[in-house]
Every structure is written in structure tokens, then in C-alpha cells.
C-alpha atoms as a PDB file:
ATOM      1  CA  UNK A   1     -45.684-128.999 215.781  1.00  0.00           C
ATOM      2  CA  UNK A   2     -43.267-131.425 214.718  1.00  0.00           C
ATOM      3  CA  UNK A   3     -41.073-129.478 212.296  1.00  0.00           C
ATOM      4  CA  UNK A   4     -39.916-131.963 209.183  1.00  0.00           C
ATOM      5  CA  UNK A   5     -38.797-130.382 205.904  1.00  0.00           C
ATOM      6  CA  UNK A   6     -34.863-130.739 204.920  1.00  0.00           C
ATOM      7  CA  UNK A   7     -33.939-128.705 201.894  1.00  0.00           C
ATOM      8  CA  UNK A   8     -32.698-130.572 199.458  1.00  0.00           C
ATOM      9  CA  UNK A   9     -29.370-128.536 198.627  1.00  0.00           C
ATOM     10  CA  UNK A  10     -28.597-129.355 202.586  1.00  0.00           C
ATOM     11  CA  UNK A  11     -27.253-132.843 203.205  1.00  0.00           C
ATOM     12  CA  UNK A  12     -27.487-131.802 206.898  1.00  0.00           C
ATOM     13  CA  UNK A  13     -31.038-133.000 208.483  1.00  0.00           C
ATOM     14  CA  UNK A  14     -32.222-131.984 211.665  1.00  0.00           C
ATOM     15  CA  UNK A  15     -34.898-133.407 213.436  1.00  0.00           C
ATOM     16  CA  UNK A  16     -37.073-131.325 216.707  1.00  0.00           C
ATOM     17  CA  UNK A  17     -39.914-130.711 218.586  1.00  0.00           C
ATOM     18  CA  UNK A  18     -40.824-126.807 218.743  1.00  0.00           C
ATOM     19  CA  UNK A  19     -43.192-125.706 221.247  1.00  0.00           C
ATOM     20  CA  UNK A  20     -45.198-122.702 220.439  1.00  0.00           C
ATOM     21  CA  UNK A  21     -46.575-121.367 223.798  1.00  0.00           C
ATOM     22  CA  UNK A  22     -49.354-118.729 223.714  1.00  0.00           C
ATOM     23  CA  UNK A  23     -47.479-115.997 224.812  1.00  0.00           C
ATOM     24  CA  UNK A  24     -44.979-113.891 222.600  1.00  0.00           C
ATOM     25  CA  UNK A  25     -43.655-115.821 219.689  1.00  0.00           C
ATOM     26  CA  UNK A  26     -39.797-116.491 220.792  1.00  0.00           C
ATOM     27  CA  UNK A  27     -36.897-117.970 218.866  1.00  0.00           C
ATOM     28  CA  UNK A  28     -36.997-121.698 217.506  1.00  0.00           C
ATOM     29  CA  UNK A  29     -34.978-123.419 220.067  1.00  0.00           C
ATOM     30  CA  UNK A  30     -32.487-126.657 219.312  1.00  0.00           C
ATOM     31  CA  UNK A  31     -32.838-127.100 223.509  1.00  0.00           C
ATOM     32  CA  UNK A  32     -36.185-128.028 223.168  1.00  0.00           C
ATOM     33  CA  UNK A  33     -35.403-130.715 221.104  1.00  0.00           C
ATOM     34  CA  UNK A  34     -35.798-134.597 222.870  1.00  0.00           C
ATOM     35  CA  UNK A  35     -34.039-136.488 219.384  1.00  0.00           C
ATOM     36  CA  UNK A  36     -31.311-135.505 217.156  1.00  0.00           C
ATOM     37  CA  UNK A  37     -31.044-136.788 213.983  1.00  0.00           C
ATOM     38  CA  UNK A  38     -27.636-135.642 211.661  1.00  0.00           C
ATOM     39  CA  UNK A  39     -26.762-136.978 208.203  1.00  0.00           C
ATOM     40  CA  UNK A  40     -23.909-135.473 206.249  1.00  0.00           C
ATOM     41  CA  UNK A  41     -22.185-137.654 203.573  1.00  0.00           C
ATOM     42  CA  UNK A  42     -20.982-140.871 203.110  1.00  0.00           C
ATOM     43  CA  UNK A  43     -17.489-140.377 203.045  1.00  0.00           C
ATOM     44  CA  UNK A  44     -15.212-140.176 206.207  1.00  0.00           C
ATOM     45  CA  UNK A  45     -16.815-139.807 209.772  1.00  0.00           C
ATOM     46  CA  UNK A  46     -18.341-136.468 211.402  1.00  0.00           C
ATOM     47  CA  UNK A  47     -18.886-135.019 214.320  1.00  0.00           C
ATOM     48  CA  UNK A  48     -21.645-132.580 215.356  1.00  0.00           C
ATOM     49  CA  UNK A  49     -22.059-130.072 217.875  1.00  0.00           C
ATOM     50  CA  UNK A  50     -21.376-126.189 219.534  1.00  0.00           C
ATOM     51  CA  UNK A  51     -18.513-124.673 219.214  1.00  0.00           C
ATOM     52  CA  UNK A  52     -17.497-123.827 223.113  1.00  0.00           C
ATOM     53  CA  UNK A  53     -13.708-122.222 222.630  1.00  0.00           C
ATOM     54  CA  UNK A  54     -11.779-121.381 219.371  1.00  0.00           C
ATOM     55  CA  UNK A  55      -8.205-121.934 221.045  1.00  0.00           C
ATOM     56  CA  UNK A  56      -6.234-121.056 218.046  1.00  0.00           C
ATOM     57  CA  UNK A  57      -6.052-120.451 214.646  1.00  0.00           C
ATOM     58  CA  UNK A  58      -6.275-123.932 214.057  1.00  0.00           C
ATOM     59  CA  UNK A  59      -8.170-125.968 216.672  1.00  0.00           C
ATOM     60  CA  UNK A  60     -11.502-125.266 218.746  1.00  0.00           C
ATOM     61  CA  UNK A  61     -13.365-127.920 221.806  1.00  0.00           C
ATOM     62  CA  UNK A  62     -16.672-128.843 220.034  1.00  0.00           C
ATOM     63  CA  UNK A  63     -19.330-129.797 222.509  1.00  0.00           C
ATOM     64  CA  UNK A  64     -20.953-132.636 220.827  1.00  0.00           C
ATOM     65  CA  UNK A  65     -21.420-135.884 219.642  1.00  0.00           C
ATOM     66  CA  UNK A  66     -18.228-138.335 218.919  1.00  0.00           C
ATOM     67  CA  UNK A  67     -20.305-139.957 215.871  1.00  0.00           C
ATOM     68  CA  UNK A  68     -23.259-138.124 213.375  1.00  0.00           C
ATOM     69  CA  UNK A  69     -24.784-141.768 213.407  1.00  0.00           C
ATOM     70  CA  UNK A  70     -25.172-141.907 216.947  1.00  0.00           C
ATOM     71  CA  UNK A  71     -26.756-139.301 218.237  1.00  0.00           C
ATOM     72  CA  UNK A  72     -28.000-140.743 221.141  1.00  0.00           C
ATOM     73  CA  UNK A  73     -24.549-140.853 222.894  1.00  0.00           C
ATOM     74  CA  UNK A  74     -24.404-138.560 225.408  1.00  0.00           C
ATOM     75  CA  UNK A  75     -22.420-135.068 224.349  1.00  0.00           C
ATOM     76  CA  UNK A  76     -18.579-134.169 225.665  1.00  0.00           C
ATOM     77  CA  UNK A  77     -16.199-132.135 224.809  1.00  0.00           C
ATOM     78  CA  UNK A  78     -14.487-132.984 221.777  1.00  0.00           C
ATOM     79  CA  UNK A  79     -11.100-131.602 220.738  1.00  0.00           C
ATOM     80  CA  UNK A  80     -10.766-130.650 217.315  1.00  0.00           C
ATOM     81  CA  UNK A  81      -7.971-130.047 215.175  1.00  0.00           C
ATOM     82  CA  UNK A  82      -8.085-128.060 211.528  1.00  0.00           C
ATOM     83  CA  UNK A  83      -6.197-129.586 208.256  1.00  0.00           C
ATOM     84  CA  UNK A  84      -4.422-126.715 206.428  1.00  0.00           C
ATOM     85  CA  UNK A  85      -6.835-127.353 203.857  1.00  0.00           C
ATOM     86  CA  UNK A  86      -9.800-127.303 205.079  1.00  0.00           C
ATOM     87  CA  UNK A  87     -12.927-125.530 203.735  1.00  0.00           C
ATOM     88  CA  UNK A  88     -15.223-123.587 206.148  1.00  0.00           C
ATOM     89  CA  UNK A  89     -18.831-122.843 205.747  1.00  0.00           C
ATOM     90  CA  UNK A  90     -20.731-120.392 207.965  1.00  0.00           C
ATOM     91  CA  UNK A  91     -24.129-119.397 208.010  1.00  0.00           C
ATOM     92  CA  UNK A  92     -25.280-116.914 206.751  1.00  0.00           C
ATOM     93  CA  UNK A  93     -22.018-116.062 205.691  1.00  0.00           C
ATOM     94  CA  UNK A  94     -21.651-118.594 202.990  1.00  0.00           C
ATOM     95  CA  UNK A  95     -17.510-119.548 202.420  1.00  0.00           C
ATOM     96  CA  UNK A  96     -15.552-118.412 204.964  1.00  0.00           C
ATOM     97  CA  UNK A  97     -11.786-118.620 205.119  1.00  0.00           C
ATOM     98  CA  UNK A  98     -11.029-120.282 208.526  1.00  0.00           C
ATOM     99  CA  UNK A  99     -11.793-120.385 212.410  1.00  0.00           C
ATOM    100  CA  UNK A 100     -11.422-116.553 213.185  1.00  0.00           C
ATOM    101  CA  UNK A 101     -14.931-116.233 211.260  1.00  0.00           C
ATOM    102  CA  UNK A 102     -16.962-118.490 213.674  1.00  0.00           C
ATOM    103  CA  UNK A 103     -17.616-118.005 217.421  1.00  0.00           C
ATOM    104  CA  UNK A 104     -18.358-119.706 220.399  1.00  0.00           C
ATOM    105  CA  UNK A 105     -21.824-121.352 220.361  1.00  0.00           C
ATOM    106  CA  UNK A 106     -21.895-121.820 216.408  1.00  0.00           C
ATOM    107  CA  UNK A 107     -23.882-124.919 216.297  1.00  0.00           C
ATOM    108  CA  UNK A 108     -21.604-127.152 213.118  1.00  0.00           C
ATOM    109  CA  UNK A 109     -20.942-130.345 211.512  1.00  0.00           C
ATOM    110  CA  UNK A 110     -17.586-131.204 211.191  1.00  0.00           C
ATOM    111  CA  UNK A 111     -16.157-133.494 208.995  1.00  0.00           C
ATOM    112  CA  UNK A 112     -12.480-135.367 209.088  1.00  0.00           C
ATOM    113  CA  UNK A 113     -10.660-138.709 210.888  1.00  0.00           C
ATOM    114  CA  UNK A 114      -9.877-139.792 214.693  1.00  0.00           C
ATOM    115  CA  UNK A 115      -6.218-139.618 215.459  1.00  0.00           C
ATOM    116  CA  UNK A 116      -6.216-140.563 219.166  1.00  0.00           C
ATOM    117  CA  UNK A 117      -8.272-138.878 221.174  1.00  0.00           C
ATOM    118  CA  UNK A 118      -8.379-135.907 218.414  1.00  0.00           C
ATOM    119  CA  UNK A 119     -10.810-135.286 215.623  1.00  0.00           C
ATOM    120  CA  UNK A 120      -8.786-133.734 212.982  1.00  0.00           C
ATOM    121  CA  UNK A 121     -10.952-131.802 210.284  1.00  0.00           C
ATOM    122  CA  UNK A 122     -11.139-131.558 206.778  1.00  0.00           C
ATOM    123  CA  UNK A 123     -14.362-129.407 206.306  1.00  0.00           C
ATOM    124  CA  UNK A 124     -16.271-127.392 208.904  1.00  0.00           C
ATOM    125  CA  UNK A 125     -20.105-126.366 208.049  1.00  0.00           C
ATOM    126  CA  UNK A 126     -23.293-124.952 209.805  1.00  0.00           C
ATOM    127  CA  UNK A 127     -25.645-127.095 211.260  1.00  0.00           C
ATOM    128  CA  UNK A 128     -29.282-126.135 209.036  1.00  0.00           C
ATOM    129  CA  UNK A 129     -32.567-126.870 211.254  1.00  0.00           C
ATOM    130  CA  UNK A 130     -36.519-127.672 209.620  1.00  0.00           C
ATOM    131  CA  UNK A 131     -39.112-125.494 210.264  1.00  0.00           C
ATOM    132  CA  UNK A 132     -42.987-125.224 209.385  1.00  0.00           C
ATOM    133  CA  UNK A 133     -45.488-122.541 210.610  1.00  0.00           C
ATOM    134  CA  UNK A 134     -47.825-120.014 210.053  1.00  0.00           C
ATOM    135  CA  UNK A 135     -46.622-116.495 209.102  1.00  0.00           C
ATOM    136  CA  UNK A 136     -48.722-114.185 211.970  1.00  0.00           C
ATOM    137  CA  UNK A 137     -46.939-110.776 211.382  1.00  0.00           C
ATOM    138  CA  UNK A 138     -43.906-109.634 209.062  1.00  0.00           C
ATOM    139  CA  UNK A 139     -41.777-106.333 209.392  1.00  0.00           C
ATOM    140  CA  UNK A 140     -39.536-106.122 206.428  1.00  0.00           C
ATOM    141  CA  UNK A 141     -37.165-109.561 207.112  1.00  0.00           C
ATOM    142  CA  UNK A 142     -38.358-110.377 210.288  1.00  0.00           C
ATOM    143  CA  UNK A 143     -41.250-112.990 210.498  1.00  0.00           C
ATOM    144  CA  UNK A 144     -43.055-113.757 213.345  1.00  0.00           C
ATOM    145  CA  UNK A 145     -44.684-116.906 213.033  1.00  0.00           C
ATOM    146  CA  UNK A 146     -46.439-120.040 215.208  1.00  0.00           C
ATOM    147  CA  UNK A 147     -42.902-121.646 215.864  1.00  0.00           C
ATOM    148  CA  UNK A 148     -41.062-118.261 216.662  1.00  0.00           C
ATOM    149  CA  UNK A 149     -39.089-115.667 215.427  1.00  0.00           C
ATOM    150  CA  UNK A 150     -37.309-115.775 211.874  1.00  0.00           C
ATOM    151  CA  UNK A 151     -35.348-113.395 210.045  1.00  0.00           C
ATOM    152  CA  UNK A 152     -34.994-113.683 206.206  1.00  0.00           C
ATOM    153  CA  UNK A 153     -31.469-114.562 204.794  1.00  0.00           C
ATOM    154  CA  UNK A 154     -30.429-112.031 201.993  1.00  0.00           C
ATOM    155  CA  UNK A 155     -30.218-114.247 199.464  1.00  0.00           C
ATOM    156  CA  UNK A 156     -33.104-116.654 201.356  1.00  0.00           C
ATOM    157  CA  UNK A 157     -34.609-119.398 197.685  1.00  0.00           C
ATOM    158  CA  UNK A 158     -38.128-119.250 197.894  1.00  0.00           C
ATOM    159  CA  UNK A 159     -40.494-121.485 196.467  1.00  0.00           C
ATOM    160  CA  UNK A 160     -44.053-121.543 196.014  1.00  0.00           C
ATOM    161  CA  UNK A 161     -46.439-125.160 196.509  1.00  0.00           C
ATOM    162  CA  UNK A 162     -45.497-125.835 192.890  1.00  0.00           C
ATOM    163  CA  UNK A 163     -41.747-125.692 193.384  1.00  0.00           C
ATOM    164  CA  UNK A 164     -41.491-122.530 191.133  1.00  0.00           C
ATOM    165  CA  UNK A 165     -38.860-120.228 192.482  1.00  0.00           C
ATOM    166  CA  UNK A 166     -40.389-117.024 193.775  1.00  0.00           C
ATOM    167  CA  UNK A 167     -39.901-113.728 195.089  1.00  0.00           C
ATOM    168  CA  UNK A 168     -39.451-113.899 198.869  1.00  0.00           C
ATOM    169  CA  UNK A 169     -41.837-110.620 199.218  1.00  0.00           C
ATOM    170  CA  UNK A 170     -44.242-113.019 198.335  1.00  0.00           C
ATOM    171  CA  UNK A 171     -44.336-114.234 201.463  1.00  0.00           C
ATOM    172  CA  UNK A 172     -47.274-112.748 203.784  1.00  0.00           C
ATOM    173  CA  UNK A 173     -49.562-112.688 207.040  1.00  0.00           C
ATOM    174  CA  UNK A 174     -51.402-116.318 206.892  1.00  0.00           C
ATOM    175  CA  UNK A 175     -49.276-117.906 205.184  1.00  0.00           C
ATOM    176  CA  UNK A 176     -48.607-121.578 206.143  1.00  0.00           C
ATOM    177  CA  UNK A 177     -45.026-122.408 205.256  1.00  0.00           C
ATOM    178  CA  UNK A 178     -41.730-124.862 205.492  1.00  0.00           C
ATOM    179  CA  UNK A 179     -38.238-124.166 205.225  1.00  0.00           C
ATOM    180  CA  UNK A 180     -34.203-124.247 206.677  1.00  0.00           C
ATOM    181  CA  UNK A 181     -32.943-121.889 209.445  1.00  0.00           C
ATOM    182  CA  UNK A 182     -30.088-121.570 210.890  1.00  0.00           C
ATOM    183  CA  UNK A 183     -28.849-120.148 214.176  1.00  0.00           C
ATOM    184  CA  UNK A 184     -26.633-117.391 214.046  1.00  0.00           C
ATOM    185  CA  UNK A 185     -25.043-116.297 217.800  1.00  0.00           C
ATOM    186  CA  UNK A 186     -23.767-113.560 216.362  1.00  0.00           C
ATOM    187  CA  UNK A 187     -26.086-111.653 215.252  1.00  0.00           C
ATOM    188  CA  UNK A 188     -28.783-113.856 218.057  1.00  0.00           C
ATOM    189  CA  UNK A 189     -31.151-114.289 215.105  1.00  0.00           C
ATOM    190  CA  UNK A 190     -32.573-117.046 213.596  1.00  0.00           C
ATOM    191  CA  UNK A 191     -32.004-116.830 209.323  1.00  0.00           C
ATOM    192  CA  UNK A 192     -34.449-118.317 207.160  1.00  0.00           C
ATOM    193  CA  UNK A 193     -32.189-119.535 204.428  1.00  0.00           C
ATOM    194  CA  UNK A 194     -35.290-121.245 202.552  1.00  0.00           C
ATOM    195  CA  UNK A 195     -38.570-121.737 202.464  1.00  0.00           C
ATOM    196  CA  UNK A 196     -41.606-123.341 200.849  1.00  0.00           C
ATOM    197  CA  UNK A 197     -44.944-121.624 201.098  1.00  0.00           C
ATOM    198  CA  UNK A 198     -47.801-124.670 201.359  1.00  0.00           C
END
């Protein structure tokens, strides 16, 4: 399955191979994936990965990529310090007001300057992944389908093969589908934040 949708209220685009074994369906997993692919904005430079330590209130080592448009380059740790202005974005939180409301192994985008060997930060979001499948049970939010395990975001946009907003209840067994997810390590869930049904 090579997952390929990017909704288009995310600039972020993520690019994977999920591997749907016949056995239980399990979680969509970014380790799986061979090639990353990140775009956010044209302005300023970003850098993408896990968040490994929130040291204080403002700074945090990244374990990531030095550049969004080269994600080739092998990963390091990246230390990362927070403008007193920043804005902070958490899935599926929405705004958040700084650091204390992420944890270790939030997967983000980050987005700011170089000074030295420092990325200093002007905005800090969640990384959003693409995912298409086949719906193959549902229990109230949670989804089992042919590329894992989803739960529904609260306030998940869903759209039919038209484009017309819908009801997510629409939503049901045999259902092919497309859509965002992100990966939340606190709650260990994967949230569907939108989908398309095909």
C-alpha cells in the first residue's frame, strides 16, 4: 500500500510505505517508512523530527533532520531553542501554549533560523502522516482498517468522493478511504484528523 493523500489545510506532507501483515491490524508505523518527504513553507528554514528531551521551559534535543529539504541526511540530535514568541501546535490538541504541552517522542516540524550550532524556533507544529485503506471493523472512534489501527479525532472533517463535507458516522465496514493521522504518544493512538471516503 503506498499511502499518498496530503490534506490540503496541512502544508506538512509525509510520504511511507505501510505494511499490512495478515495478522492483527497494528498501528500505522513512521519506522516502516524507507523515504521521507517534508514540505512546510517557504519562508525561513525547518527542521523535522522526535522530540527526545524537553530540557526546559524553553528548549528541547529534536532527533531529526538539520534541513526539511534534505531528508536524506542522516538524523542527529539537534538542539533547539524557543523564541518568546513562538506559537505551538499539537495534535490533537490544536493551539497549545508552549513546551510543557508536548512530550518526548512527539514527532514535529519546527520552524526558525541557525545561530551556531542551535536551531532557534519561531513556530513548533505536529508532523501529519497520509493514509488510505479499507475500513474492516469500527467500535465507536476506533477503526480498524487494512493499514492499522485509527482512532477518530473529535472534531475529525470528513468528506465524501464528491468533496461534500459529511458526517464522520458515515463512515462504515467496507469502506475504502484516504485521510491525515497523526501520532499521539500520549495517548499511544493514532488520530484520524481527516478523511476522504473513495
Amino acid at each position: 500500500m503506498n499511502p499518498s493523500y496530503v490534506r490540503s489545510f496541512f502544508i506538512i506532507t509525509l510520504s511511507f510505505l505501510l505494511i499490512a501483515g495478515c495478522s492483527e491490524p497494528s498501528p500505522p508505523s513512521p519506522s516502516q517508512t524507507p523515504t521521507l518527504t517534508y514540505v512546510q513553507r517557504t519562508v525561513g528554514s525547518t527542521v523535522n523530527g522526535e522530540i527526545k528531551e524537553i530540557e526546559l521551559t524553553d528548549s528541547l534535543i529534536l532527533f531529526g533532520f538539520d534541513s526539511a529539504d534534505s531528508p536524506g541526511t542522516l538524523p542527529r540530535e539537534i538542539p533547539i531553542q524557543v523564541m518568546e514568541e513562538a506559537k505551538f501546535s499539537r495534535c490533537p490538541d490544536g493551539e497549545v501554549s508552549g513546551l510543557a504541552d508536548y512530550v518526548p517522542g512527539d514527532k514535529v516540524v519546527v520552524e526558525g533560523k541557525w545561530m551556531g550550532d542551535v536551531f532557534v524556533v519561531k513556530s513548533i507544529e505536529s508532523l501529519f502522516y497520509g493514509v488510505e485503506g479499507i475500513i474492516t471493523a469500527r467500535e465507536g472512534e476506533r477503526l480498524e482498517t487494512t493499514a492499522g489501527i485509527l482512532w477518530l479525532d473529535t472534531e475529525v472533517r470528513a468528506f465524501n468522493s464528491t468533496g461534500e463535507q459529511i458526517s464522520p458516522d458515515e463512515l462504515q465496514v467496507d469502506d475504502s478511504f484516504f485521510g491525515t493521522y497523526c501520532d499521539d504518544p500520549k495517548s499511544g493512538k493514532q488520530i484520524l484528523v481527516g478523511f476522504n471516503i473513495k
